[in-house]
PDB file of N, CA and C in Angstrom:
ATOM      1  N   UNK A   1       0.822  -1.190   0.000  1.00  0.00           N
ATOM      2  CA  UNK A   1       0.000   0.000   0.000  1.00  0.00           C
ATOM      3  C   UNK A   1       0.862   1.248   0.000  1.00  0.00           C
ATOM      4  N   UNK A   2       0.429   2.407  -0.769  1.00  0.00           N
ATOM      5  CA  UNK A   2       0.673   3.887  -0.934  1.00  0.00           C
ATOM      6  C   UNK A   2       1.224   4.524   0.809  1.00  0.00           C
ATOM      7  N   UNK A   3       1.529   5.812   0.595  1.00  0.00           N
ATOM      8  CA  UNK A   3       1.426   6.296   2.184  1.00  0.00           C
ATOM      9  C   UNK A   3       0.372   7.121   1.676  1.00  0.00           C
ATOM     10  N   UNK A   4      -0.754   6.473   1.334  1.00  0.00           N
ATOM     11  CA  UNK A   4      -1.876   7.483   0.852  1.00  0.00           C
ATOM     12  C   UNK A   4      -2.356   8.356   2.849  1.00  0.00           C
ATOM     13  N   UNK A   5      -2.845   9.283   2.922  1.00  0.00           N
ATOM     14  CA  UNK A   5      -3.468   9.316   3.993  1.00  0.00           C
ATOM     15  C   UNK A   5      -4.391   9.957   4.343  1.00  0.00           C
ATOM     16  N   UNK A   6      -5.030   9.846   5.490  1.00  0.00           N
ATOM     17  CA  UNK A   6      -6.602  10.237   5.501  1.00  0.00           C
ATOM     18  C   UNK A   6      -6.893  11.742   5.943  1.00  0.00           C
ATOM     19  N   UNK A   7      -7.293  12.904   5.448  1.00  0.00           N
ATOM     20  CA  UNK A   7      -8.109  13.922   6.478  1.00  0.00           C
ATOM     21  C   UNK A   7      -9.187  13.992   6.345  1.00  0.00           C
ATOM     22  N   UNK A   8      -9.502  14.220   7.896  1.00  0.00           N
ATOM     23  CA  UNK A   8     -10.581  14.414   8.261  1.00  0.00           C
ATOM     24  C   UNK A   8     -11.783  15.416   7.297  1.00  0.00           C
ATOM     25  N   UNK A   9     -13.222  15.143   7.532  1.00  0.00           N
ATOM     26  CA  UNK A   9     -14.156  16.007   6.333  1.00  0.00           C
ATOM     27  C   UNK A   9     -13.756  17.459   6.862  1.00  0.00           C
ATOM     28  N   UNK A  10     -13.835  17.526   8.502  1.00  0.00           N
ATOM     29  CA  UNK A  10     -13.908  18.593   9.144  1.00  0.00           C
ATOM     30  C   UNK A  10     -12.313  19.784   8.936  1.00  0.00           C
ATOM     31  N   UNK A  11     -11.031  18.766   8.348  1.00  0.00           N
ATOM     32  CA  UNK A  11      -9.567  19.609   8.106  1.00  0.00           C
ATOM     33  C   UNK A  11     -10.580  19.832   6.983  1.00  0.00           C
ATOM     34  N   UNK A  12     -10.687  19.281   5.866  1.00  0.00           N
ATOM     35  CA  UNK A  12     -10.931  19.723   4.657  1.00  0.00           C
ATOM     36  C   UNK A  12     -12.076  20.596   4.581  1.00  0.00           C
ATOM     37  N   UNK A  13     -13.110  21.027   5.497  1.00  0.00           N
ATOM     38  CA  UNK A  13     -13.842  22.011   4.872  1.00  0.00           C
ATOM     39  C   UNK A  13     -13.235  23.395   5.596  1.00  0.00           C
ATOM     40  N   UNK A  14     -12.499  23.447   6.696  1.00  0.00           N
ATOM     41  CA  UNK A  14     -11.576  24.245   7.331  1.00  0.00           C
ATOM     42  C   UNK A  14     -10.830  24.659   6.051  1.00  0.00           C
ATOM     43  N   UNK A  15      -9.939  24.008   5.777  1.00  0.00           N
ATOM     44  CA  UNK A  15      -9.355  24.411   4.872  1.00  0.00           C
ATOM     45  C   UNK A  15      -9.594  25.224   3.701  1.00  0.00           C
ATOM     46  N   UNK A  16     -10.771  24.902   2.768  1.00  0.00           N
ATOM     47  CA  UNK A  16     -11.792  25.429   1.951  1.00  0.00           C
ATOM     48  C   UNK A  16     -12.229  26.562   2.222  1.00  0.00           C
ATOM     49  N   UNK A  17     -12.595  26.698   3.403  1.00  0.00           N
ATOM     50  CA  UNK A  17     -13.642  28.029   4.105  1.00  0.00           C
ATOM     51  C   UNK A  17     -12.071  28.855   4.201  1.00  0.00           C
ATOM     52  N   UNK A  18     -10.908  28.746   4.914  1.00  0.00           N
ATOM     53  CA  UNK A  18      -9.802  29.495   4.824  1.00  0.00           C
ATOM     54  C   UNK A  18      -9.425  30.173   3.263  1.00  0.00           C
ATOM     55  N   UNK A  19      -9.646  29.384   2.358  1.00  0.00           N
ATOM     56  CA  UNK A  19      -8.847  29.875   0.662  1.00  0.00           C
ATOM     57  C   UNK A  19     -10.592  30.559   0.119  1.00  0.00           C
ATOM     58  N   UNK A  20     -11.565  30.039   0.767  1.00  0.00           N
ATOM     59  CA  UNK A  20     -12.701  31.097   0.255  1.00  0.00           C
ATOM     60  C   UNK A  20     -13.187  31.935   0.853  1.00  0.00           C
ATOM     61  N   UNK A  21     -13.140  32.000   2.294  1.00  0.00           N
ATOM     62  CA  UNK A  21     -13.933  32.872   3.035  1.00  0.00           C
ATOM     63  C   UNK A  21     -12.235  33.649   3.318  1.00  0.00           C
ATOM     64  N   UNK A  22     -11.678  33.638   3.822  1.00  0.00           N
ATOM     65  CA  UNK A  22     -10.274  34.199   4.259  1.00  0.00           C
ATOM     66  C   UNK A  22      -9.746  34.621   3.275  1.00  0.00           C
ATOM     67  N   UNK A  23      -9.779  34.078   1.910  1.00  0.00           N
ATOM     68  CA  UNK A  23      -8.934  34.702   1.151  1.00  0.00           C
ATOM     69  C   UNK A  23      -7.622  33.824   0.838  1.00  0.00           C
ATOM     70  N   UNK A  24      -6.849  32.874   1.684  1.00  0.00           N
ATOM     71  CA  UNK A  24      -5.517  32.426   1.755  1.00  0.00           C
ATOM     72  C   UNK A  24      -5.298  32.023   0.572  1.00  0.00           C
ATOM     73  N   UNK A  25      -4.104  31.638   0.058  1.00  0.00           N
ATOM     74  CA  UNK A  25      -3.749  31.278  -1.408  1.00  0.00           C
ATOM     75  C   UNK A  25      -3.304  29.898  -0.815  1.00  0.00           C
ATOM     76  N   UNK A  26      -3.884  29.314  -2.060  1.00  0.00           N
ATOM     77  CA  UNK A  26      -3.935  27.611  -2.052  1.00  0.00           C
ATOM     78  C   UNK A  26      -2.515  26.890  -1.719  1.00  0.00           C
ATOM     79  N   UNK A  27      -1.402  27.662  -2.532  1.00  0.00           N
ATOM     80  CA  UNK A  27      -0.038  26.750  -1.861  1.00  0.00           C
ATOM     81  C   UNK A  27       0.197  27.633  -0.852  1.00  0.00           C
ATOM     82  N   UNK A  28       0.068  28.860  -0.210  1.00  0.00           N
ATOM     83  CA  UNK A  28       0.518  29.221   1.100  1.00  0.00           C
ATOM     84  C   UNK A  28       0.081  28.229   2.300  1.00  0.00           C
ATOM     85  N   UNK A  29      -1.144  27.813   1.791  1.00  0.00           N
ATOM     86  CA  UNK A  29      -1.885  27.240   3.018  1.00  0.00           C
ATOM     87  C   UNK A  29      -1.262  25.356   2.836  1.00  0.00           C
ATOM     88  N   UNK A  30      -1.483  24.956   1.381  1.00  0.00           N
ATOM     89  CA  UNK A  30      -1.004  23.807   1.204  1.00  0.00           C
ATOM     90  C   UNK A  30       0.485  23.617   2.160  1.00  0.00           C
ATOM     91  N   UNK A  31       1.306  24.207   1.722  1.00  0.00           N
ATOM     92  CA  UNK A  31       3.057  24.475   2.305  1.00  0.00           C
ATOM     93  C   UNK A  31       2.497  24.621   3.897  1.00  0.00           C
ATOM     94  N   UNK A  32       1.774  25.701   4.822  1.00  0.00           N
ATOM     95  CA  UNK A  32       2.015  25.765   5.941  1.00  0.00           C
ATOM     96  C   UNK A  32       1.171  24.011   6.381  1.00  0.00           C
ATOM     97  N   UNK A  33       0.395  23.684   5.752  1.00  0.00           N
ATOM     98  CA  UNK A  33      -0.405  22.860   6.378  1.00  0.00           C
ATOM     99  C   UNK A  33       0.974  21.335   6.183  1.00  0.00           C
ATOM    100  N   UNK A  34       1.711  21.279   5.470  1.00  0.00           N
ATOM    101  CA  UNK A  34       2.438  20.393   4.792  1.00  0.00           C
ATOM    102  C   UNK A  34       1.911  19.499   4.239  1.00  0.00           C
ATOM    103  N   UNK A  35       1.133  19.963   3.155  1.00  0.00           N
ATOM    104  CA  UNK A  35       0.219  18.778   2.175  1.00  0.00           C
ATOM    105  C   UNK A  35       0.987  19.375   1.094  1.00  0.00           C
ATOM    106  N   UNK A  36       0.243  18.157   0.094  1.00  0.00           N
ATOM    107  CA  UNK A  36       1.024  17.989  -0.912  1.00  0.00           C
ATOM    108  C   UNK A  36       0.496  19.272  -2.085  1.00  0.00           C
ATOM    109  N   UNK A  37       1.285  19.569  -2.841  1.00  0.00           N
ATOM    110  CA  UNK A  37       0.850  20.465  -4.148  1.00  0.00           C
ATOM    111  C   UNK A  37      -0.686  19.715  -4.666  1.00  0.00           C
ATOM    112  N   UNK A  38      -1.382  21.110  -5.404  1.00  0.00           N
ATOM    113  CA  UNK A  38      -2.412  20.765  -5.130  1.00  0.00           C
ATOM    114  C   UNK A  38      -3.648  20.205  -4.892  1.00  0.00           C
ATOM    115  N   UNK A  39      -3.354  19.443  -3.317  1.00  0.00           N
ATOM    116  CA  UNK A  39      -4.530  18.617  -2.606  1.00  0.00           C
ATOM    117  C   UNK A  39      -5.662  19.754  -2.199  1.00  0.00           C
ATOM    118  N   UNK A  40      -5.132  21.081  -1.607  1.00  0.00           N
ATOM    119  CA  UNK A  40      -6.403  21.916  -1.371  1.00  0.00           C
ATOM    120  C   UNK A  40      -6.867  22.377  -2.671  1.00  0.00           C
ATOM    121  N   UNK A  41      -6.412  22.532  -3.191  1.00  0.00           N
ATOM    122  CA  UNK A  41      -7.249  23.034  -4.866  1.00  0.00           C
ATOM    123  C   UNK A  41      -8.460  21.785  -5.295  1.00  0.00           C
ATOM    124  N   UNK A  42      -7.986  20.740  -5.270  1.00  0.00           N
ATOM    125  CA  UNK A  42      -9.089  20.042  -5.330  1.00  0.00           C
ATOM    126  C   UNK A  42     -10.009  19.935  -4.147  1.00  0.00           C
ATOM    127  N   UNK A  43     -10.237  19.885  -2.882  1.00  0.00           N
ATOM    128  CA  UNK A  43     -10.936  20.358  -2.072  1.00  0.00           C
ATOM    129  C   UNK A  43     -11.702  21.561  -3.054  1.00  0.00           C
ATOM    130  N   UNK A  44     -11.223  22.713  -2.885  1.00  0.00           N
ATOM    131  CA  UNK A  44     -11.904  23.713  -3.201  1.00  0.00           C
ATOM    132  C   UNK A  44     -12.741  23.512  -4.123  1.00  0.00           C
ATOM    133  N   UNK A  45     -12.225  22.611  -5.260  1.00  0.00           N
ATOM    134  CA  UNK A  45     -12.821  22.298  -6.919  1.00  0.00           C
ATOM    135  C   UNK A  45     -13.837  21.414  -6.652  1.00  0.00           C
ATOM    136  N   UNK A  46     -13.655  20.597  -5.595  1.00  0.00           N
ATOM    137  CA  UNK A  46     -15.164  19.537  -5.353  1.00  0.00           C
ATOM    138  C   UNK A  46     -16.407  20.290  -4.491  1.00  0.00           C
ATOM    139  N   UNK A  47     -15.362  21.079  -3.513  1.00  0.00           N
ATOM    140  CA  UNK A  47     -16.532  21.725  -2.936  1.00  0.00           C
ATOM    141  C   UNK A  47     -17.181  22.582  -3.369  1.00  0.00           C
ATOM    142  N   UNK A  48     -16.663  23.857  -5.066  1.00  0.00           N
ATOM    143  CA  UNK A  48     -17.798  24.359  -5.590  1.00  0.00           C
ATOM    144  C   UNK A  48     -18.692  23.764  -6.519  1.00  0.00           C
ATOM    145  N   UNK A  49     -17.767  22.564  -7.065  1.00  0.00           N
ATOM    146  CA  UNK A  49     -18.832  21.570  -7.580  1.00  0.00           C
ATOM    147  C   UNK A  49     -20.028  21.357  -7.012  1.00  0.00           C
ATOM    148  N   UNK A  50     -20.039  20.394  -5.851  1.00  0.00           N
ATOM    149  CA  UNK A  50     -20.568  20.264  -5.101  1.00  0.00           C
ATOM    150  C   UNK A  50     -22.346  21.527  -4.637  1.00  0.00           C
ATOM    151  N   UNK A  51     -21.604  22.518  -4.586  1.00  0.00           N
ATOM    152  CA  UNK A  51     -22.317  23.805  -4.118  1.00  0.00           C
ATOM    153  C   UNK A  51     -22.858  24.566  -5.037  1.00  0.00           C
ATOM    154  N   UNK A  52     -22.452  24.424  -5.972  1.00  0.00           N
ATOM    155  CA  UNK A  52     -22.454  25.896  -7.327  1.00  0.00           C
ATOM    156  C   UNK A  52     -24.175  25.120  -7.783  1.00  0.00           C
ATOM    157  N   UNK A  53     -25.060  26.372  -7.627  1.00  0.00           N
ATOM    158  CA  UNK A  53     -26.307  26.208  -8.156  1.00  0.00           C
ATOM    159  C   UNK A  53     -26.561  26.231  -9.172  1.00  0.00           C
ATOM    160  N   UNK A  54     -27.525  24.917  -9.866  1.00  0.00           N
ATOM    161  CA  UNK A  54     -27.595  25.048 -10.890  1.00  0.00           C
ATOM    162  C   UNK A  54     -28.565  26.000 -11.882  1.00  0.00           C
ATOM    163  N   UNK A  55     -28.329  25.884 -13.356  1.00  0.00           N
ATOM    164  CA  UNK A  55     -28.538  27.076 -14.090  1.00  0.00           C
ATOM    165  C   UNK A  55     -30.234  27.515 -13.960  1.00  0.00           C
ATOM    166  N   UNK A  56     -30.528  26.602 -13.707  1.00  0.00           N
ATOM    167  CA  UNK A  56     -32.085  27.396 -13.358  1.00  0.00           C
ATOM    168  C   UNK A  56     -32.290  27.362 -12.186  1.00  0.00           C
ATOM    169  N   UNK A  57     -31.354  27.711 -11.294  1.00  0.00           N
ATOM    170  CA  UNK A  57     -31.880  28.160 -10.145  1.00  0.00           C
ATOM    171  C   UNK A  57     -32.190  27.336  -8.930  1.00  0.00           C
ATOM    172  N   UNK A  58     -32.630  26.287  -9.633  1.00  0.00           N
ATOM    173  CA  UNK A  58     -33.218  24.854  -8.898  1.00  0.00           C
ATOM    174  C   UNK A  58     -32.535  23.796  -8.265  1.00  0.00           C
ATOM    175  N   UNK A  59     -31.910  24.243  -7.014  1.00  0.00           N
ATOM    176  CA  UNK A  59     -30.883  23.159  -6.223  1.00  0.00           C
ATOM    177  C   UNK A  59     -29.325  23.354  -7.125  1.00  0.00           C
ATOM    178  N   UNK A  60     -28.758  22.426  -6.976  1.00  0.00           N
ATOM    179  CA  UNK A  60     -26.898  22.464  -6.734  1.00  0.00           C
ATOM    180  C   UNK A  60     -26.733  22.450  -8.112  1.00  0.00           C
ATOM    181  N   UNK A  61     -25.742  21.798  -8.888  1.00  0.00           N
ATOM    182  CA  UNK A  61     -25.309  20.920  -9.654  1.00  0.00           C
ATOM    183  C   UNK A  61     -25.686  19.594  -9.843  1.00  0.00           C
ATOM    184  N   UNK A  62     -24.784  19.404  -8.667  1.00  0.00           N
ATOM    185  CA  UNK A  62     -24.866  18.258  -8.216  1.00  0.00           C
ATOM    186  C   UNK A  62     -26.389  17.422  -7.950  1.00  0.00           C
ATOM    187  N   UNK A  63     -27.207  18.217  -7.690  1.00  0.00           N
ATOM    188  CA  UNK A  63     -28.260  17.863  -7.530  1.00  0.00           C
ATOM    189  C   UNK A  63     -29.507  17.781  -8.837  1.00  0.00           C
ATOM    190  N   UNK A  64     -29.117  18.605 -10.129  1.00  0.00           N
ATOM    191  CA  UNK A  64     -29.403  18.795 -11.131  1.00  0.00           C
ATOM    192  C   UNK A  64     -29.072  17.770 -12.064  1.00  0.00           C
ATOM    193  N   UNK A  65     -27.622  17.380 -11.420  1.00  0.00           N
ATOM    194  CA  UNK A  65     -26.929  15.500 -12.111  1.00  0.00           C
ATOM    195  C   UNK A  65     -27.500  14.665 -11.586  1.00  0.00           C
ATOM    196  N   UNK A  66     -27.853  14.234 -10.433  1.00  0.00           N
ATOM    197  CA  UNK A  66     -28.647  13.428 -10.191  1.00  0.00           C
ATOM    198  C   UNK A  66     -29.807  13.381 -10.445  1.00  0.00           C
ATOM    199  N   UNK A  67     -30.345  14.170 -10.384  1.00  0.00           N
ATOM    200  CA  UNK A  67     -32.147  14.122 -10.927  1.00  0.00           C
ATOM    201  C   UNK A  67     -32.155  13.515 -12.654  1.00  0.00           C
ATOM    202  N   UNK A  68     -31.036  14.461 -13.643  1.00  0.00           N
ATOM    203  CA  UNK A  68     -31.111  13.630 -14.883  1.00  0.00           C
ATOM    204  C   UNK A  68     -31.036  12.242 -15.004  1.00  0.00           C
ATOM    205  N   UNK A  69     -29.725  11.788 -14.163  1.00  0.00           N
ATOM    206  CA  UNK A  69     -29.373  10.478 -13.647  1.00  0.00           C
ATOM    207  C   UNK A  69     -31.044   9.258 -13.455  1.00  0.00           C
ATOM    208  N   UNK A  70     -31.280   9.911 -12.511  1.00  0.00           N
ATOM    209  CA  UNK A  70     -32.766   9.573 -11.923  1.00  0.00           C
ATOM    210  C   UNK A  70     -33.633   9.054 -13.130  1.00  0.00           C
ATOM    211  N   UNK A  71     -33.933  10.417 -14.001  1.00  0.00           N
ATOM    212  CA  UNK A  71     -34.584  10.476 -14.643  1.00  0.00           C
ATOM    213  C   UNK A  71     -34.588   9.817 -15.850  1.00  0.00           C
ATOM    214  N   UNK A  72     -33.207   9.605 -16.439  1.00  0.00           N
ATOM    215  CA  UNK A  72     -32.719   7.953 -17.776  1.00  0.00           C
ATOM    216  C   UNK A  72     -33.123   7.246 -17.086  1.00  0.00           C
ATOM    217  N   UNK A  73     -33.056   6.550 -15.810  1.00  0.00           N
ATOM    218  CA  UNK A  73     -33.325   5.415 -15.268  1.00  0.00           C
ATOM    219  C   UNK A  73     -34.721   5.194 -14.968  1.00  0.00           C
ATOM    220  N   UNK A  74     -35.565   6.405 -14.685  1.00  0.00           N
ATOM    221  CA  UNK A  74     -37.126   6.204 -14.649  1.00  0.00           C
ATOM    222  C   UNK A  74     -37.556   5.895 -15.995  1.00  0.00           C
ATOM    223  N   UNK A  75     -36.958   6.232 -17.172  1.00  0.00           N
ATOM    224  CA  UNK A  75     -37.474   6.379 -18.491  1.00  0.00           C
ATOM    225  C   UNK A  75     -37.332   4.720 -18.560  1.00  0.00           C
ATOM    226  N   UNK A  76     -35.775   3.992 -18.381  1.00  0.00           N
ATOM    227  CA  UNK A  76     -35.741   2.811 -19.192  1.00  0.00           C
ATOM    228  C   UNK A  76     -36.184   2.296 -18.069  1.00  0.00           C
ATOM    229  N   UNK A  77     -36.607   2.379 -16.943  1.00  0.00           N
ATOM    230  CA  UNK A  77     -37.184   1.279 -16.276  1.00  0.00           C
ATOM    231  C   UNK A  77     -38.533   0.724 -16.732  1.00  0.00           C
ATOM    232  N   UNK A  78     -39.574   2.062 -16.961  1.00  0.00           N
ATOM    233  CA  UNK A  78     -41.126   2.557 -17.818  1.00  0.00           C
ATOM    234  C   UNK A  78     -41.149   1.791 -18.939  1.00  0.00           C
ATOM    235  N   UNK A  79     -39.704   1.773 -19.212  1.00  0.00           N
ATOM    236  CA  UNK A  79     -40.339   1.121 -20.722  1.00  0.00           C
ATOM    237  C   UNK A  79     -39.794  -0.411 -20.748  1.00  0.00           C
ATOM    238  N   UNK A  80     -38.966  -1.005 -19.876  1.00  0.00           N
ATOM    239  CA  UNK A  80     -38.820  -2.148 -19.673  1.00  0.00           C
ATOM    240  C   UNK A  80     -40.408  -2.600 -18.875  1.00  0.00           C
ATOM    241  N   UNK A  81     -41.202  -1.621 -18.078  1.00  0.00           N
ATOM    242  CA  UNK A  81     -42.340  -2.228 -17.196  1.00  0.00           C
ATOM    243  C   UNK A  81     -43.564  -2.508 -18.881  1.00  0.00           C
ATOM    244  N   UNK A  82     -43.142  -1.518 -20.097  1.00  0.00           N
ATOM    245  CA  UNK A  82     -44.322  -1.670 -20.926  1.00  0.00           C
ATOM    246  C   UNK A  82     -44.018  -2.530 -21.961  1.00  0.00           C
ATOM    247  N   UNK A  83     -42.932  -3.013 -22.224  1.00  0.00           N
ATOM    248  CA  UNK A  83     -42.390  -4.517 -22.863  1.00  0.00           C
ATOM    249  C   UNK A  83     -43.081  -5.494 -22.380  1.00  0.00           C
ATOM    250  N   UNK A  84     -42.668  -5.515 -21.266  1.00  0.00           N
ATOM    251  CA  UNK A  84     -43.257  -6.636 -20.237  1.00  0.00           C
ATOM    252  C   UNK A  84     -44.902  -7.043 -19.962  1.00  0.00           C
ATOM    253  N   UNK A  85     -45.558  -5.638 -20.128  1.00  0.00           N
ATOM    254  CA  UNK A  85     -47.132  -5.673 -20.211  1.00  0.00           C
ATOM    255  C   UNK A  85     -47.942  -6.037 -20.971  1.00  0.00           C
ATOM    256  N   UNK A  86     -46.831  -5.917 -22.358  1.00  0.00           N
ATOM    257  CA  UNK A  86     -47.167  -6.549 -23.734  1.00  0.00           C
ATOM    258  C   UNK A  86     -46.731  -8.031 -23.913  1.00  0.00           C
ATOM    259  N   UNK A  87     -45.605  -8.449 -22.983  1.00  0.00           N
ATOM    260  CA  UNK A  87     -45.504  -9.775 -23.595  1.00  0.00           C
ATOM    261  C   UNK A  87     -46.645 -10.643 -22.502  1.00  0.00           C
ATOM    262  N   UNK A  88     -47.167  -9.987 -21.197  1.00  0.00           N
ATOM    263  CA  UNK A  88     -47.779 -10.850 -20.880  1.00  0.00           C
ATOM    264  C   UNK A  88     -48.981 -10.827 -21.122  1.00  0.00           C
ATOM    265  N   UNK A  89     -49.656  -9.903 -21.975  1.00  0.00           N
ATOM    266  CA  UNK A  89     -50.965  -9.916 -23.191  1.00  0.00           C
ATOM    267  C   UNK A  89     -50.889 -10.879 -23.736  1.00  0.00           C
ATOM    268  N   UNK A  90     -49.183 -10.689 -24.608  1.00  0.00           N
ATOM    269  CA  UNK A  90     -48.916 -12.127 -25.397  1.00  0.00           C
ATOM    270  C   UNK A  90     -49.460 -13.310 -25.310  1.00  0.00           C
ATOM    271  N   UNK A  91     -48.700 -13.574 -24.152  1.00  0.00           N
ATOM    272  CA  UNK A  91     -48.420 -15.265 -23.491  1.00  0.00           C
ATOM    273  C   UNK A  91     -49.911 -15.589 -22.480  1.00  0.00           C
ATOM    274  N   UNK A  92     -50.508 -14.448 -22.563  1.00  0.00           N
ATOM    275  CA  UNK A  92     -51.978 -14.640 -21.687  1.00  0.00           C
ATOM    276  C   UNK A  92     -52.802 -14.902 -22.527  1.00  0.00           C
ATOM    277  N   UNK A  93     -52.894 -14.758 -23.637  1.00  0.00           N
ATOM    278  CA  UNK A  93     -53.925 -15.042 -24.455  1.00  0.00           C
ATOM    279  C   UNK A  93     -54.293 -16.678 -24.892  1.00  0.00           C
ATOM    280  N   UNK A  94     -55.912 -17.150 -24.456  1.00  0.00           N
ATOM    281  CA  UNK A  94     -56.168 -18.268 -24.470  1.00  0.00           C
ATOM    282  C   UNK A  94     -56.232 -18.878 -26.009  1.00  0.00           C
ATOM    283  N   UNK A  95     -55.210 -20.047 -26.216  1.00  0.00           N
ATOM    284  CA  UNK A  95     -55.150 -20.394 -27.436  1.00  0.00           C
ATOM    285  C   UNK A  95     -56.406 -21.284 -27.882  1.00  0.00           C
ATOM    286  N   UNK A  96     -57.395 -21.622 -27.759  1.00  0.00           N
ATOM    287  CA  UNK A  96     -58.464 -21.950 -28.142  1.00  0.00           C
ATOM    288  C   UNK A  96     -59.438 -21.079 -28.172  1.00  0.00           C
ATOM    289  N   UNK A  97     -59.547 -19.622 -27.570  1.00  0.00           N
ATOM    290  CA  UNK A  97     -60.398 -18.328 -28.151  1.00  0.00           C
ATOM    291  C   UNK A  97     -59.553 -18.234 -29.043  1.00  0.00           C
ATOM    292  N   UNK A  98     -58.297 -18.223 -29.761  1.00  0.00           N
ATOM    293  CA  UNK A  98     -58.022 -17.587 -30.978  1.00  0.00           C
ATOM    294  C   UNK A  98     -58.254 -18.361 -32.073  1.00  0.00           C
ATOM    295  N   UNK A  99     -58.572 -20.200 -31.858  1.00  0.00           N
ATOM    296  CA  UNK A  99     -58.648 -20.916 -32.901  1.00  0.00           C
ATOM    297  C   UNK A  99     -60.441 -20.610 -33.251  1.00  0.00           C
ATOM    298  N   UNK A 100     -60.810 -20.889 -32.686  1.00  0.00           N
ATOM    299  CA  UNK A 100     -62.585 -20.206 -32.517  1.00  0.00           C
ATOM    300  C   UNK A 100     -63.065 -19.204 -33.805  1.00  0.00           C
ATOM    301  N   UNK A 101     -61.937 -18.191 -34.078  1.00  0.00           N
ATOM    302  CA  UNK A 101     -62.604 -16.700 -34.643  1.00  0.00           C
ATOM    303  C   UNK A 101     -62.611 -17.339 -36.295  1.00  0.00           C
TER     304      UNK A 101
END
């Protein structure tokens, strides 16, 4: 294994709120904190992801991706449920009413 290592959610939104609300510049703070080149830039980059409202107004981004997300998957689920409604019309139909007509 890496010397990958863990911080906390609570360093990382500290950190974030310091380079956006404070102002600090991303390697001043990277260097004093002794992290690596830029690990807080991505912090920052997920967390306006994350936050940045989307274009109509209506919740995050993030939340605007998921609902589309949502929403392919409501479509092909609908239409896998109306395949299915038709084949069991199909296979329901009594084969001696159809010899009859």
């Amino acid at each position: 294994m890496g010397n990958r290592r863990y911080y906390d959610p609570e360093f990382k939104r500290e950190a974030v709120r310091l380079v956006l609300d404070e102002g600090r510049s991303v390697r001043g703070l990277e260097k004093a904190l002794g992290l690596t080149d830029g690990l807080v830039r991505h912090w920052v980059k997920n967390h306006l992801e994350r936050t940045a409202v989307s274009p109509d107004g209506q919740g995050t981004v993030a939340d605007a991706k998921r609902i589309k997300e949502l929403e392919k998957q409501l479509a092909n689920l609908t239409m896998e449920r109306d395949i299915l409604k038709k084949a069991m019309a199909v296979f329901s139909l009594d084969p001696d009413q159809s010899s009859s007509s």
